[in-house]
Protein backbone atom coordinates (compact mmCIF):
# COMPACT_ATOMS: atom_id res chain seq x y z
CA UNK A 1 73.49 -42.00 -76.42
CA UNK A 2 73.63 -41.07 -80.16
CA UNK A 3 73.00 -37.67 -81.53
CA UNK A 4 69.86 -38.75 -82.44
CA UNK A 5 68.16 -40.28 -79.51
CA UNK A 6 69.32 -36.63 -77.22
CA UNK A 7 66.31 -35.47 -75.98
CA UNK A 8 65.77 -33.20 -73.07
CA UNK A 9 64.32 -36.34 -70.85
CA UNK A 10 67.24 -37.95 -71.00
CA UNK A 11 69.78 -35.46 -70.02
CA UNK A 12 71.07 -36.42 -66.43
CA UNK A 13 71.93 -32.58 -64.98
CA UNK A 14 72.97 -31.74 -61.76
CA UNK A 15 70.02 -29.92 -59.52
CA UNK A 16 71.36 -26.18 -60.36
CA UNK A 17 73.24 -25.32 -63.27
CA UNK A 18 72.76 -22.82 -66.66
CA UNK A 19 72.03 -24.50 -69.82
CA UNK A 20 72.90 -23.06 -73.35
CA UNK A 21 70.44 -22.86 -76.02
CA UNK A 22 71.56 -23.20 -79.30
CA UNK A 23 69.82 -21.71 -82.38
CA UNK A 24 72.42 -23.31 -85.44
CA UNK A 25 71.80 -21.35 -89.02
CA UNK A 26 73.84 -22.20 -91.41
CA UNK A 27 75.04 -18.08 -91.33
CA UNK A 28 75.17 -17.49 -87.37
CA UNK A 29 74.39 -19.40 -84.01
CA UNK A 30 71.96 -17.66 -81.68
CA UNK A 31 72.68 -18.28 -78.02
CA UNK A 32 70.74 -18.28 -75.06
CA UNK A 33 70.86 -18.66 -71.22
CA UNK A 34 68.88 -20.22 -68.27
CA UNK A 35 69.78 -19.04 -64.96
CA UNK A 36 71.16 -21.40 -62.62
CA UNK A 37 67.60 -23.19 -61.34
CA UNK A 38 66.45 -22.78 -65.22
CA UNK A 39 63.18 -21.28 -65.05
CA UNK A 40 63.79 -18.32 -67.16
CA UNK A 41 65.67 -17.87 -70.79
CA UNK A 42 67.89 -15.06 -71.67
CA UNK A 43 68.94 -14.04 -75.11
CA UNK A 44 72.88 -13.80 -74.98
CA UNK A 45 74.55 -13.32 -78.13
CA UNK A 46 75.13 -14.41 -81.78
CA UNK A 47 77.74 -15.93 -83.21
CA UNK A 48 79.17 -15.39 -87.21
CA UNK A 49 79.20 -19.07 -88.30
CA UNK A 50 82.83 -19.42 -90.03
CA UNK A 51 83.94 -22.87 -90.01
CA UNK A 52 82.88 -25.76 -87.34
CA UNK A 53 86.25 -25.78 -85.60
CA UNK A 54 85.91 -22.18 -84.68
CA UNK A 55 82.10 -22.81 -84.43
CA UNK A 56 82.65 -25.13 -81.88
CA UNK A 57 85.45 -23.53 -79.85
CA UNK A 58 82.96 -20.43 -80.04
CA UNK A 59 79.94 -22.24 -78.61
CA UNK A 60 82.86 -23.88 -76.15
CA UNK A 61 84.06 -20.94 -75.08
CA UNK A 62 80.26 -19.33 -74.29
CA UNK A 63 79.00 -22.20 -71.90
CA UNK A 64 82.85 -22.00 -70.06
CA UNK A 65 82.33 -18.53 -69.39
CA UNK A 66 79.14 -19.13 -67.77
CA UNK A 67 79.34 -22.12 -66.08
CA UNK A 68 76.63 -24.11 -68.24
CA UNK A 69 76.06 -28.07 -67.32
CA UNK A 70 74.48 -28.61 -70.91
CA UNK A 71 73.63 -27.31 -74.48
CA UNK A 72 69.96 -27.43 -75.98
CA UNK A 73 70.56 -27.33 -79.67
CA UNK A 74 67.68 -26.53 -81.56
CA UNK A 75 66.03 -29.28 -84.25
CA UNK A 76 64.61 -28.06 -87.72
CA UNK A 77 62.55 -30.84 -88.06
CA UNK A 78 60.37 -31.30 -91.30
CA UNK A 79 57.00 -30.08 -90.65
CA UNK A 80 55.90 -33.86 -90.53
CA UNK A 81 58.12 -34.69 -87.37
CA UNK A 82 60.75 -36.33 -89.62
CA UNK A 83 64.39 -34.88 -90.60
CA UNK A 84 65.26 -32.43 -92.72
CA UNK A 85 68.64 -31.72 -94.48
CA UNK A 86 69.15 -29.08 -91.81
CA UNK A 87 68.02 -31.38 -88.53
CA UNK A 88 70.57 -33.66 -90.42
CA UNK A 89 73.30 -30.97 -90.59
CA UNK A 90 72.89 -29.98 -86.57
CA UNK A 91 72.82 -33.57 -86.01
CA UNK A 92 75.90 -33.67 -87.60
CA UNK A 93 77.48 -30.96 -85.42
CA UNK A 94 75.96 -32.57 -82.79
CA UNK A 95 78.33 -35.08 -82.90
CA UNK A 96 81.36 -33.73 -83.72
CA UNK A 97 81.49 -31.01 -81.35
CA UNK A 98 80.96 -34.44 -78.65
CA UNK A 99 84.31 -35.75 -80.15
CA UNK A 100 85.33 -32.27 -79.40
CA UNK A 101 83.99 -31.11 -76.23
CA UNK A 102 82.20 -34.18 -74.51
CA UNK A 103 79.01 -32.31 -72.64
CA UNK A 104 75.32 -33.05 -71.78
CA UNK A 105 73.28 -32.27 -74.44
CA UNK A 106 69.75 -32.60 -75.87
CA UNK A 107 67.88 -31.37 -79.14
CA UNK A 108 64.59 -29.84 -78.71
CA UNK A 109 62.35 -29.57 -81.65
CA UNK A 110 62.41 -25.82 -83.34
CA UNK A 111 59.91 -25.87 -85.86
CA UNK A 112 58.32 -22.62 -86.55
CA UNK A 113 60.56 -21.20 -83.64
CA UNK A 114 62.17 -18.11 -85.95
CA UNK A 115 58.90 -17.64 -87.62
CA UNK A 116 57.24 -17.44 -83.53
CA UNK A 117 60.00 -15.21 -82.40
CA UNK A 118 59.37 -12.98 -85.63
CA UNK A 119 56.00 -12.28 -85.27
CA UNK A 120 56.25 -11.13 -81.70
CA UNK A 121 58.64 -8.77 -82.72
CA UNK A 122 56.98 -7.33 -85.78
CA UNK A 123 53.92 -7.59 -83.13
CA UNK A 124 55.82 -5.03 -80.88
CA UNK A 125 56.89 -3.14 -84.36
CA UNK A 126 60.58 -3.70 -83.98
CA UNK A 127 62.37 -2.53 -87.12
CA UNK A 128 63.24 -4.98 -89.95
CA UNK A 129 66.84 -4.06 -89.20
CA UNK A 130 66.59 -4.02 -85.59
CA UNK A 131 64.69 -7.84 -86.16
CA UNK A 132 68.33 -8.88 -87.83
CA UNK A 133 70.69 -8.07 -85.05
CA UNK A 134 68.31 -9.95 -82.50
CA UNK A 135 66.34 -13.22 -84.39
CA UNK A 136 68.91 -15.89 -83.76
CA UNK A 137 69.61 -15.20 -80.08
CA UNK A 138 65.87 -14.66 -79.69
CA UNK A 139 64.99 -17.66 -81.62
CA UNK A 140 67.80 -19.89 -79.08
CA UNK A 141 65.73 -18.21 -75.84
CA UNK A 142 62.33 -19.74 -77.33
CA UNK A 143 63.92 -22.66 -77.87
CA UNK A 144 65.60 -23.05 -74.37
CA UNK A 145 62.62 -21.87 -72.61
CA UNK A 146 60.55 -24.85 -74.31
CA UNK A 147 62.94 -27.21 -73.23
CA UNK A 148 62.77 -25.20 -69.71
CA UNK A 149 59.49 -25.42 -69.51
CA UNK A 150 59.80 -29.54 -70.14
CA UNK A 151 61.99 -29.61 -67.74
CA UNK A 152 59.79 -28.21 -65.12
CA UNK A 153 56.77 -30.23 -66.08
CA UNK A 154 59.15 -33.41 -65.57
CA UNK A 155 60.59 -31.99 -61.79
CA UNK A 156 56.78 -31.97 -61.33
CA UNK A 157 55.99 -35.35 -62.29
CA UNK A 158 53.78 -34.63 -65.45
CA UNK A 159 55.12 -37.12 -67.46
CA UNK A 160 53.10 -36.12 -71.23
CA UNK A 161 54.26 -34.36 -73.80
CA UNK A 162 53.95 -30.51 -72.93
């Protein structure tokens, strides 16, 4: 499959198993976690971006240590549905951390997820500098629990769009 046909249908994943969300800046990577049936998204941790070989042996290194079956990178698509320079860029890392470190893996479109994930926060008057330390992981939990959520809907034989 190439890095641009990954979609969360198409991952084949073993009945249990934690999946990574992946929120890629071009400064940090926020990281999320399922649990093992995947009903429910946890923020985890963020990651300084430095270079994509320690990028990827960073992201590597966070689904090893717990056990995930596949990664659910977030798209920046254009607000039209097509690419933009930055769904180009993560499809881009996409593909070289699969030369790297051949997983499942699936996109899952992230438009407007930051600016969703900021509101509630600002709604529950968390501090601008409190909102720093915690956006990206935040912003890979509302991604992964989208693609969760798809997930589900598929196990349950809805087939349309959620």
């Amino acid at each position: 499959m190439s890095a641009a046909q990954m979609t969360v249908e198409a991952l084949v994943l073993p009945p249990k198993g934690r999946l990574i969300g992946v929120d890629l800046g071009t400064k940090t990577i926020g990281l999320a976690l399922s649990d093992v049936e995947r009903r429910i998204a946890t923020p985890l941790t963020t990651l300084k971006r430095i270079k994509f070989g320690a990028d990827a042996q960073a992201l590597a290194g966070q689904a090893r240590e717990f056990g995930a079956v596949a990664l659910v990178i977030g798209l920046p698509l254009a607000l039209d549905g097509g690419d933009s320079p930055r769904a180009q860029a993560t499809r881009a890392f996409a593909r070289e951390y699969l030369r790297l470190f051949p997983t499942p893996l699936a996109f899952w479109d992230e438009r407007m997820s930051t600016a969703a994930v900021e509101r509630d926060l600002i709604a529950n008057d968390v501090s601008r500098a409190k909102r720093a330390q915690v956006i990206d992981k935040m912003a890979a939990a509302y991604i992964l629990q989208g693609a969760l959520d798809r997930l589900a809907a598929l196990a349950r034989g809805e087939g349309g769009k959620s």
